[in-house]
Protein backbone atom coordinates (compact mmCIF):
# COMPACT_ATOMS: atom_id res chain seq x y z
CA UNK A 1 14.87 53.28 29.07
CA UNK A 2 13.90 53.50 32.71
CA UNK A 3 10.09 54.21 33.61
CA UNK A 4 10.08 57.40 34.98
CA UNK A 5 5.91 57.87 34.89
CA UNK A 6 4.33 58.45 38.41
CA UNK A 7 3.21 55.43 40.06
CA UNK A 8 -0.33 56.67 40.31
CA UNK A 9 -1.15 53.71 42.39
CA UNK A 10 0.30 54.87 45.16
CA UNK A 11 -1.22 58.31 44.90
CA UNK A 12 -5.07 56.70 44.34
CA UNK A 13 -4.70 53.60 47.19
CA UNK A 14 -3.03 56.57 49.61
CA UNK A 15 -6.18 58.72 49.30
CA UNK A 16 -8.38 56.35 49.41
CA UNK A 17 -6.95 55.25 52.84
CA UNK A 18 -7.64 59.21 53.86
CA UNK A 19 -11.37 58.35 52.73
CA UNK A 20 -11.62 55.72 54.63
CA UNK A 21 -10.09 56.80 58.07
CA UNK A 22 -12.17 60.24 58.04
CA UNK A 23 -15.89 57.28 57.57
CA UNK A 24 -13.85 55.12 60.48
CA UNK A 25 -13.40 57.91 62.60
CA UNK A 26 -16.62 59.34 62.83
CA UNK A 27 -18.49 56.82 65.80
CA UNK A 28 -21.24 54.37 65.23
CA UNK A 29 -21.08 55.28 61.55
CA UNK A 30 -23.58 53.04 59.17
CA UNK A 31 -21.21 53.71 56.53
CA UNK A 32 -18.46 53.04 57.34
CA UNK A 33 -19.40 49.22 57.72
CA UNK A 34 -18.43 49.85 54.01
CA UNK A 35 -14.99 50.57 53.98
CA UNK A 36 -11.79 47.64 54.62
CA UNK A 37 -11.96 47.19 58.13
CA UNK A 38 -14.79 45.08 58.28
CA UNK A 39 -14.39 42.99 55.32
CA UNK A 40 -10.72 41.80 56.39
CA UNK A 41 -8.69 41.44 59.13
CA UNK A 42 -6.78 44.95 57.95
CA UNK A 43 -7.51 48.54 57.48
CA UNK A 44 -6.83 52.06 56.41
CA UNK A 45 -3.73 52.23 58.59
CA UNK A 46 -2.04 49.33 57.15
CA UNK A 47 -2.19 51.04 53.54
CA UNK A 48 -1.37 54.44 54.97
CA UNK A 49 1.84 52.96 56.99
CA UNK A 50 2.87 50.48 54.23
CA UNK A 51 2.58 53.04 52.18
CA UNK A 52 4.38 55.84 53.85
CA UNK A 53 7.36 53.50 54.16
CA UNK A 54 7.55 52.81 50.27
CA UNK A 55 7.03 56.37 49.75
CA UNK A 56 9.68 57.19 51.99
CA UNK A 57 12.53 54.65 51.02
CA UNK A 58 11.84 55.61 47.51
CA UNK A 59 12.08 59.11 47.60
CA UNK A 60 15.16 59.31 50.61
CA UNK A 61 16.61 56.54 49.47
CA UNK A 62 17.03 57.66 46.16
CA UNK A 63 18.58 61.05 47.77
CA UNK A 64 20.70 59.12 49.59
CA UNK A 65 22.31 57.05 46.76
CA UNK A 66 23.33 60.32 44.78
CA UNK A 67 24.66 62.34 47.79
CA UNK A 68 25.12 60.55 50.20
CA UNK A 69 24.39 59.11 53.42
CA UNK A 70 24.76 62.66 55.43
CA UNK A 71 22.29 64.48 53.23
CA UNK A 72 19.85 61.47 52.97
CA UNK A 73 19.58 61.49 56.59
CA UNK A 74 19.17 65.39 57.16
CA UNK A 75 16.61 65.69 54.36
CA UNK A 76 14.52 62.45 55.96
CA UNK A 77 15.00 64.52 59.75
CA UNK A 78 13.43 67.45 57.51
CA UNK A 79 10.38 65.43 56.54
CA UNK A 80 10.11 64.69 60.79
CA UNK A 81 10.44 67.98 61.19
CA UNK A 82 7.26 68.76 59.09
CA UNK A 83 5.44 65.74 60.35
CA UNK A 84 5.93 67.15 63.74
CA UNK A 85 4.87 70.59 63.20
CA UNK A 86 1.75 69.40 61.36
CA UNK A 87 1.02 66.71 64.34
CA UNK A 88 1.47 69.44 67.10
CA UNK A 89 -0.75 72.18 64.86
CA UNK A 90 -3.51 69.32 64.50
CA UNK A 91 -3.35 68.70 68.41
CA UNK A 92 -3.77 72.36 69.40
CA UNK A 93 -6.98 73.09 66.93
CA UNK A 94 -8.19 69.41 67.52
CA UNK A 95 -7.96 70.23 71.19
CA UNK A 96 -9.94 73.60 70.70
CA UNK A 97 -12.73 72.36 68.56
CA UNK A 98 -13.93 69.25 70.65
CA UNK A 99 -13.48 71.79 74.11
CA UNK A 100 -15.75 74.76 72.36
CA UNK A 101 -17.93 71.66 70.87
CA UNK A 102 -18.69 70.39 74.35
CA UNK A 103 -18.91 73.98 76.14
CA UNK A 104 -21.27 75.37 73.82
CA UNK A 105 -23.62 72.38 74.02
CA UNK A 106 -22.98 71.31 77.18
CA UNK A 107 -21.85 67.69 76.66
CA UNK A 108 -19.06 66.31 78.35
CA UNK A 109 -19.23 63.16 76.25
CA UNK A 110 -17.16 64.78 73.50
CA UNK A 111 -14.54 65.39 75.74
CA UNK A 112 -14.45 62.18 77.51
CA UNK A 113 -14.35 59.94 74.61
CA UNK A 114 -11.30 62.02 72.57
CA UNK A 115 -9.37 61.80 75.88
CA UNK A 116 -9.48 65.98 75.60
CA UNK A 117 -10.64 65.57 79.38
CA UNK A 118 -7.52 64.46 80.64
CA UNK A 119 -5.60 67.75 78.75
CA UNK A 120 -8.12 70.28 80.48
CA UNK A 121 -7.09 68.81 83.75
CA UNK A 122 -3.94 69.66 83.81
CA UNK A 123 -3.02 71.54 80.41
CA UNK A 124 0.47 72.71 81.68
CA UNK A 125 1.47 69.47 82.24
CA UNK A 126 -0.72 67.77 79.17
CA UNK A 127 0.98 70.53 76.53
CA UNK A 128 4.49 69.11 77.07
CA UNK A 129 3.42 65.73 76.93
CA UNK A 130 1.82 66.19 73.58
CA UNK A 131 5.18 67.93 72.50
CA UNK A 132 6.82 64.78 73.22
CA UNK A 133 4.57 62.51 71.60
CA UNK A 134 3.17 61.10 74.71
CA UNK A 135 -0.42 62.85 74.83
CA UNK A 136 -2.54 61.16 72.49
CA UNK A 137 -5.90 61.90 72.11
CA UNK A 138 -8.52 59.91 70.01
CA UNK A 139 -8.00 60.45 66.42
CA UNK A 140 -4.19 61.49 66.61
CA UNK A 141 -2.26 58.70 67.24
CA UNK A 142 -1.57 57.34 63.84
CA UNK A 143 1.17 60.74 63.13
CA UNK A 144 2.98 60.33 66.00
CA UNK A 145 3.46 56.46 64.74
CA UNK A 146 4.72 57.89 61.23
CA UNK A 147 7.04 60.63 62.68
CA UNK A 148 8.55 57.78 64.80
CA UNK A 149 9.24 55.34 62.04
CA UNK A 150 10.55 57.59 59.74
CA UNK A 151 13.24 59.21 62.10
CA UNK A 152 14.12 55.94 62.68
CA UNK A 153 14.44 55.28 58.78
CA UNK A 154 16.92 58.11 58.90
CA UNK A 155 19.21 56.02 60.28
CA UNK A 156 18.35 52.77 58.56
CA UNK A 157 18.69 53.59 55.33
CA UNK A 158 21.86 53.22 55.19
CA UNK A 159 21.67 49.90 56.08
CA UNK A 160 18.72 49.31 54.17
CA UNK A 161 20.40 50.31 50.83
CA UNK A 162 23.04 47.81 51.82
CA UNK A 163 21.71 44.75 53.67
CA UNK A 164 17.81 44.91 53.01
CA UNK A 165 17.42 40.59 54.38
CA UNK A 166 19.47 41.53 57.25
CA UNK A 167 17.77 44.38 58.54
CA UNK A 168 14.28 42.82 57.50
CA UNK A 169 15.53 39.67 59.68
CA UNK A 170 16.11 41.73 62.45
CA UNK A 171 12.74 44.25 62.15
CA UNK A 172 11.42 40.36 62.32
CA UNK A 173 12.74 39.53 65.85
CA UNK A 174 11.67 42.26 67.28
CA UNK A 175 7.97 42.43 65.67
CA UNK A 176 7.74 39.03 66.96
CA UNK A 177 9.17 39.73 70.38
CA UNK A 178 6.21 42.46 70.49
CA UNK A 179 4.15 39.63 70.20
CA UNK A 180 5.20 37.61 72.88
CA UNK A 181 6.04 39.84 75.26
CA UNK A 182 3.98 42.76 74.60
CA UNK A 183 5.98 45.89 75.46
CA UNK A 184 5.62 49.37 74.74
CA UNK A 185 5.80 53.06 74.91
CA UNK A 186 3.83 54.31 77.78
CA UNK A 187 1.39 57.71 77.05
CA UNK A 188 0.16 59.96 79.69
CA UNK A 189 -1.65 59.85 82.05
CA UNK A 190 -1.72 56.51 81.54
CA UNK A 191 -1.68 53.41 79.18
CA UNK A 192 0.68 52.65 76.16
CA UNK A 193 0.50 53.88 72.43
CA UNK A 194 -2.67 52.53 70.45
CA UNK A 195 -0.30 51.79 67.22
CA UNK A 196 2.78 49.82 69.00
CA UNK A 197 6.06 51.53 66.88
CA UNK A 198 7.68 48.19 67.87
CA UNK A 199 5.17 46.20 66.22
CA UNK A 200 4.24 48.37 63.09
CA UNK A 201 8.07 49.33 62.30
CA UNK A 202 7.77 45.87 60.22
CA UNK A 203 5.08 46.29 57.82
CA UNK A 204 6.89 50.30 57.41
CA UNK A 205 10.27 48.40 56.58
CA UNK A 206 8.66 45.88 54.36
CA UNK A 207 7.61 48.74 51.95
CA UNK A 208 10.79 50.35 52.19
CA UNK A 209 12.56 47.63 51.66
CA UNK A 210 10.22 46.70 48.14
CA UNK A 211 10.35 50.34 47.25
CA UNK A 212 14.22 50.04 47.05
CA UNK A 213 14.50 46.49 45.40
CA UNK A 214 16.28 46.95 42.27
CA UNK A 215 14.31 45.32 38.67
CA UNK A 216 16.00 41.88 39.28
CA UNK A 217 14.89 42.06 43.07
CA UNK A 218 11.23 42.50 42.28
CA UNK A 219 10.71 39.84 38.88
CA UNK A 220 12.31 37.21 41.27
CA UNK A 221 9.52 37.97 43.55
CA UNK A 222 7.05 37.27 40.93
CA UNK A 223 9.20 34.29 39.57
CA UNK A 224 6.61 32.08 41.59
CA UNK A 225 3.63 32.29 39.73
CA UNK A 226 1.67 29.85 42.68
CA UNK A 227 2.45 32.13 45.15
CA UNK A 228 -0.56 34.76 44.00
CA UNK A 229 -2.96 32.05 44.23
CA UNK A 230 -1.93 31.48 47.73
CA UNK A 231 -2.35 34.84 48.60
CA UNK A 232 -5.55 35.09 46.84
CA UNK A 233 -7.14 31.60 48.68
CA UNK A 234 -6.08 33.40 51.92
CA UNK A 235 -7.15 36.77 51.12
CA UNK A 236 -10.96 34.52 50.26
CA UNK A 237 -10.52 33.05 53.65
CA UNK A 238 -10.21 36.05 55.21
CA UNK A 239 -12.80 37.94 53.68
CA UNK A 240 -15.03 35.22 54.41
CA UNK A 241 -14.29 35.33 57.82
CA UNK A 242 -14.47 38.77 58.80
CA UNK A 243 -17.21 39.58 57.37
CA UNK A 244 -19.08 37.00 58.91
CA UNK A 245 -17.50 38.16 62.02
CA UNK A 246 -18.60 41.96 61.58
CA UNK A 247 -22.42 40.47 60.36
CA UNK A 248 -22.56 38.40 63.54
CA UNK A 249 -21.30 41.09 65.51
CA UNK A 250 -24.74 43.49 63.63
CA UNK A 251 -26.77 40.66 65.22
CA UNK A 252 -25.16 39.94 68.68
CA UNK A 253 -24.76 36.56 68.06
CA UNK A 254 -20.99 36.38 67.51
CA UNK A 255 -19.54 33.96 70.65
CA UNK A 256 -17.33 35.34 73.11
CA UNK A 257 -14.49 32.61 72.45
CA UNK A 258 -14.47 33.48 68.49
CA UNK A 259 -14.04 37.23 69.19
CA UNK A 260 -11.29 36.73 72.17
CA UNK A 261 -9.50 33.96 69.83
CA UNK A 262 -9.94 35.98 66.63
CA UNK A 263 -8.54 39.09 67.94
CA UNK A 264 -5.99 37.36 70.06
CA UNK A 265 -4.12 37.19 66.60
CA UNK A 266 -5.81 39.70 64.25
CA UNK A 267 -4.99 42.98 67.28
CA UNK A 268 -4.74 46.22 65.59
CA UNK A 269 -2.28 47.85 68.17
CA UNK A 270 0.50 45.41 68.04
CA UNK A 271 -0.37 44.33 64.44
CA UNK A 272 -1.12 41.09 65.10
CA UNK A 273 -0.35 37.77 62.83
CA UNK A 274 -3.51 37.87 60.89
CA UNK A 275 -3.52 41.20 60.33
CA UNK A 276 -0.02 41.22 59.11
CA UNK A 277 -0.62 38.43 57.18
CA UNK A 278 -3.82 39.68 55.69
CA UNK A 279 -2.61 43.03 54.69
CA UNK A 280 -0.01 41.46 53.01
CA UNK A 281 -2.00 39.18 50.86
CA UNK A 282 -4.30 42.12 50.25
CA UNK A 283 -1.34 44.10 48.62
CA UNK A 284 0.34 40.90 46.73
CA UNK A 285 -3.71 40.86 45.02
CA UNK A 286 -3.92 44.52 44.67
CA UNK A 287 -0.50 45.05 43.18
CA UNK A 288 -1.19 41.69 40.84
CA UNK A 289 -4.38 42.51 39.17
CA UNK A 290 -3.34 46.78 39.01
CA UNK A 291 -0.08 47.04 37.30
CA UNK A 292 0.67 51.09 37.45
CA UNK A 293 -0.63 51.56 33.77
CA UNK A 294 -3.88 50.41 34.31
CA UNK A 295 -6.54 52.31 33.07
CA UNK A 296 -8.38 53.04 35.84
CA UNK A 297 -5.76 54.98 37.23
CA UNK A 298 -6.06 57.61 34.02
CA UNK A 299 -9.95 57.37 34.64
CA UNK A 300 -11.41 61.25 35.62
CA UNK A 301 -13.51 58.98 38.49
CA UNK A 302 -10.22 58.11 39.96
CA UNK A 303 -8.76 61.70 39.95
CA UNK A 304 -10.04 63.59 42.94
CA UNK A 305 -9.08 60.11 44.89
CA UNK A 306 -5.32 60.17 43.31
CA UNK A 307 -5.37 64.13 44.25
CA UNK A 308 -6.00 63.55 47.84
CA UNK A 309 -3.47 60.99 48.04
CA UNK A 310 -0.97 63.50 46.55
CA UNK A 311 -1.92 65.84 49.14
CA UNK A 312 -1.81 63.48 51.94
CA UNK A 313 -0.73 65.43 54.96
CA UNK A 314 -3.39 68.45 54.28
CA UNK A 315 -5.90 66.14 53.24
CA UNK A 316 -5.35 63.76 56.53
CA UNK A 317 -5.49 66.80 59.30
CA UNK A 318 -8.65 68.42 57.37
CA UNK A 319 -10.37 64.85 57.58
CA UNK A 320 -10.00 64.69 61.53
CA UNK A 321 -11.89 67.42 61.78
CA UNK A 322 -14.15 66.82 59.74
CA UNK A 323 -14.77 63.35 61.21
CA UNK A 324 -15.63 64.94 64.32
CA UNK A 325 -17.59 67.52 62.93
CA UNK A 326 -19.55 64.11 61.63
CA UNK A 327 -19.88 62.54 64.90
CA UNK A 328 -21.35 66.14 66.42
CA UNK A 329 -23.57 66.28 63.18
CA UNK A 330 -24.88 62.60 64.53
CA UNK A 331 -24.76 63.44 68.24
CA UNK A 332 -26.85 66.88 68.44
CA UNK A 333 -28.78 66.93 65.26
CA UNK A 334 -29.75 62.92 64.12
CA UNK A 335 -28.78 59.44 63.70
CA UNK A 336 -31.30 58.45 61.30
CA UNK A 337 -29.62 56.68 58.42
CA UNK A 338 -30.07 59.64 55.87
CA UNK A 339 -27.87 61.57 57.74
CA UNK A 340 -24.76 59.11 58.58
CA UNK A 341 -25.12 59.14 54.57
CA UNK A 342 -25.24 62.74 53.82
CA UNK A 343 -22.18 63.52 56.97
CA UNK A 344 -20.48 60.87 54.95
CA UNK A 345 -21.14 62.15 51.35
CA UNK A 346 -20.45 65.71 52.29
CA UNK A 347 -17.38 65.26 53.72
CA UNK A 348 -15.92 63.42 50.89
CA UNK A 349 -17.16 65.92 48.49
CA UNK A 350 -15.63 68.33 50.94
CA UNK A 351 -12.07 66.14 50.69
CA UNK A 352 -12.12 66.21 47.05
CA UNK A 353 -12.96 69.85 46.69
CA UNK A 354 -9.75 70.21 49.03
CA UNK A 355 -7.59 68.45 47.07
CA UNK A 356 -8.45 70.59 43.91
CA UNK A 357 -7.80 73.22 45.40
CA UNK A 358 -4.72 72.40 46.55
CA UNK A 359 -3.43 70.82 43.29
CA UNK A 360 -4.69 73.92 41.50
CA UNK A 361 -2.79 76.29 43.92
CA UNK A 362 0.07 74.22 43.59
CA UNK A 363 0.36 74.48 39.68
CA UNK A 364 -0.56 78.36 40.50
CA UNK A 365 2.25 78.45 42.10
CA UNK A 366 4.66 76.66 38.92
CA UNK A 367 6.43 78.70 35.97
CA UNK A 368 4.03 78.32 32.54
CA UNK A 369 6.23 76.11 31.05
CA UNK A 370 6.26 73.79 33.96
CA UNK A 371 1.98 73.86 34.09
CA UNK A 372 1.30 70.46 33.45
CA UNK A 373 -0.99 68.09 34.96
CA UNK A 374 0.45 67.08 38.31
CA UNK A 375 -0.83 63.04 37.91
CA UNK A 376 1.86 63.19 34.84
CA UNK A 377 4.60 64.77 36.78
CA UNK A 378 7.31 61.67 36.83
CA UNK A 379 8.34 60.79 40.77
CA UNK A 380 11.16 62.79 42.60
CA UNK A 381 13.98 61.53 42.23
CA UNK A 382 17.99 62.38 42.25
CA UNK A 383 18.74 64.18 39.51
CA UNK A 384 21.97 63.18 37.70
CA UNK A 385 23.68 66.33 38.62
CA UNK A 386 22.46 69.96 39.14
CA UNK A 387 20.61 70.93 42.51
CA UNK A 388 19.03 68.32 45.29
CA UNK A 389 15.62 67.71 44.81
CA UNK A 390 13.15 68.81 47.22
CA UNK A 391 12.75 66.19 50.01
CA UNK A 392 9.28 65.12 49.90
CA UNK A 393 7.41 61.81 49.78
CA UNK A 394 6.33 61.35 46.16
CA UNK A 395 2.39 63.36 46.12
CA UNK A 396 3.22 63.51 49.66
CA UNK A 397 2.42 67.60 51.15
């Protein structure tokens, strides 16, 4: 009998990737020398991208293999849709609360540093560019990364489904083509996109493509016992390295060739090598050592993280502003090290209480019979007959 259980691993590893991109975002933050991105070469985005492509493939995919190609594709274009409409809603109040911020107390810095300058400047102009994806301001450039991958898994899945080495082999040339020759899409005024689509598209496609391998695909994968010990010995190496890297960087005594030649390869925008690499060693560990019925997954200290990565969408957008309601917090009141701890503290606690709310208005919103805890609701999925499901990553909002 098939295991039809929610995954709860991707739910609790999601969230915690919200948790750790609202401590990243918030500037000069003491704690957030805590979270991935400075003990290996990879962070929050990796997990929230890799993970948003296995969410995806699962989910559409699955759509797509009961009914078809045509209504896989328009349900995925429906999920861009939303995507869209959340990115553009985020923009306009993200806009509005770092221009009041830095009119009401009178520093510009706020506006310089989030790149909201360049939209008071010329707004008429900056407002369409935004609608087309091409006005990124600090903080928002990660959804308009997401929204581009996943209309461009409409279209793949098909293929996917099909030929899953072939397209891989090609999402390969191009990822390293990025590398060599470094192109990509320009923003306005000026520059390129922080998260290069041409770049990422391969560590979105290699989730998609594991969240649609069939049983036999995935025990061949672990029919090579050695191989987790070589991603373990690397995943040591590259602890060991970056965080000697980020304590040498706390001193000022890291060398100038071992930063240029460390993030020559390891270069967030256009995911470089080591990054790649290292993410993926990460998740062969992770996925190793948690199999999806572990008990800490059931554990109630692991709930309000699994409920904000059910909630993913609300949960990201309310973090942004709260991360900059953190970095004002630190700016105009005090960056003594009580205080990065309590901005950080609170607006977890403020995340969680979030999430509760929204699972409880969620199961509100549910027939009695249907009331049941939402971690042991099984993962959408084509039903064999009856009505479509509703097209939404699984825990995804």
């Amino acid at each position: 009998m098939a295991n039809t259980e929610r995954d709860l691993r991707l739910d609790f590893f999601r969230g915690l990737a919200l948790l750790f991109i609202f401590l990243d975002h918030i500037p000069d933050n003491v704690v957030a020398y805590f979270t991935l991105a400075n003990v290996v070469f990879s962070d929050a985005a990796e997990i929230f991208v890799f993970l948003s492509g296995y969410t995806a493939a699962m989910v559409f995919g699955g759509i797509m293999r009961q009914f078809g190609p045509a209504y896989g594709i328009a349900q995925t274009l429906k999920r861009c849709w939303t995507l869209y409409v959340a990115h553009i809603f985020l923009f306009v109040v993200f806009v509005a609360q770092v221009s009041y911020t830095a009119a009401k107390f009178d520093n510009p810095m706020f506006l310089d540093e989030t790149k909201v300058w360049d939209f008071l400047q010329e707004p008429h102009i900056a407002i369409l560019q935004a609608l087309a994806l091409r006005f990124q301001p600090h903080f928002l450039d990660i959804l308009p990364l997401y929204i581009v991958l996943l209309l461009a898994l409409a279209f793949l899945l098909p293929a996917l489904l099909r030929w899953p080495l072939a397209v891989l082999a090609g999402s390969a040339v191009l990822y390293i083509a990025v590398q060599i020759f470094r192109f990509n899409l320009r923003t306005y005024p000026e520059g390129v996109w922080y998260f290069n689509p041409f770049a990422w598209q391969i560590l979105f496609l290699i989730g998609a493509a594991l969240a649609l391998a069939d049983g036999d695909g995935r025990r061949r994968l672990r029919s090579y016992p050695g191989l987790i010990w070589v991603s373990a010995s690397f995943l040591a190496v590259m602890v060991i390295l970056r965080t000697s890297h980020t304590v040498a960087s706390l001193l000022d005594a890291l060398p100038g060739w071992a930063a240029e030649l460390t993030w020559l390869v390891a270069d967030k925008s256009t995911l470089g090598p080591l990054r790649l690499l290292n993410f993926l060693a990460l998740a062969h560990v992770i996925v190793t050592v948690f199999r999806r019925d572990h008990p800490i997954f059931r554990s109630p200290y692991a709930e309000p993280v699994i409920l904000c990565g059910q909630h993913s969408l609300n949960i990201f957008c309310f973090g942004i502003f709260l991360s900059f309601l953190g970095h004002f917090i630190l700016v105009e009141v005090s960056r003594a090290l009580p205080v990065h701890i309590a901005v950080s503290a609170a607006g977890i606690l403020i995340m969680f209480g979030t999430a509760y709310f929204l699972a409880w208005s969620k199961q509100r919103r549910r027939p009695a019979g249907e009331r049941a805890a939402i971690t042991r609701q099984p993962p959408q999925a084509a039903p064999q007959g009856g009505h479509p499901p509703q097209a939404a990553p699984q825990g995804g909002e």
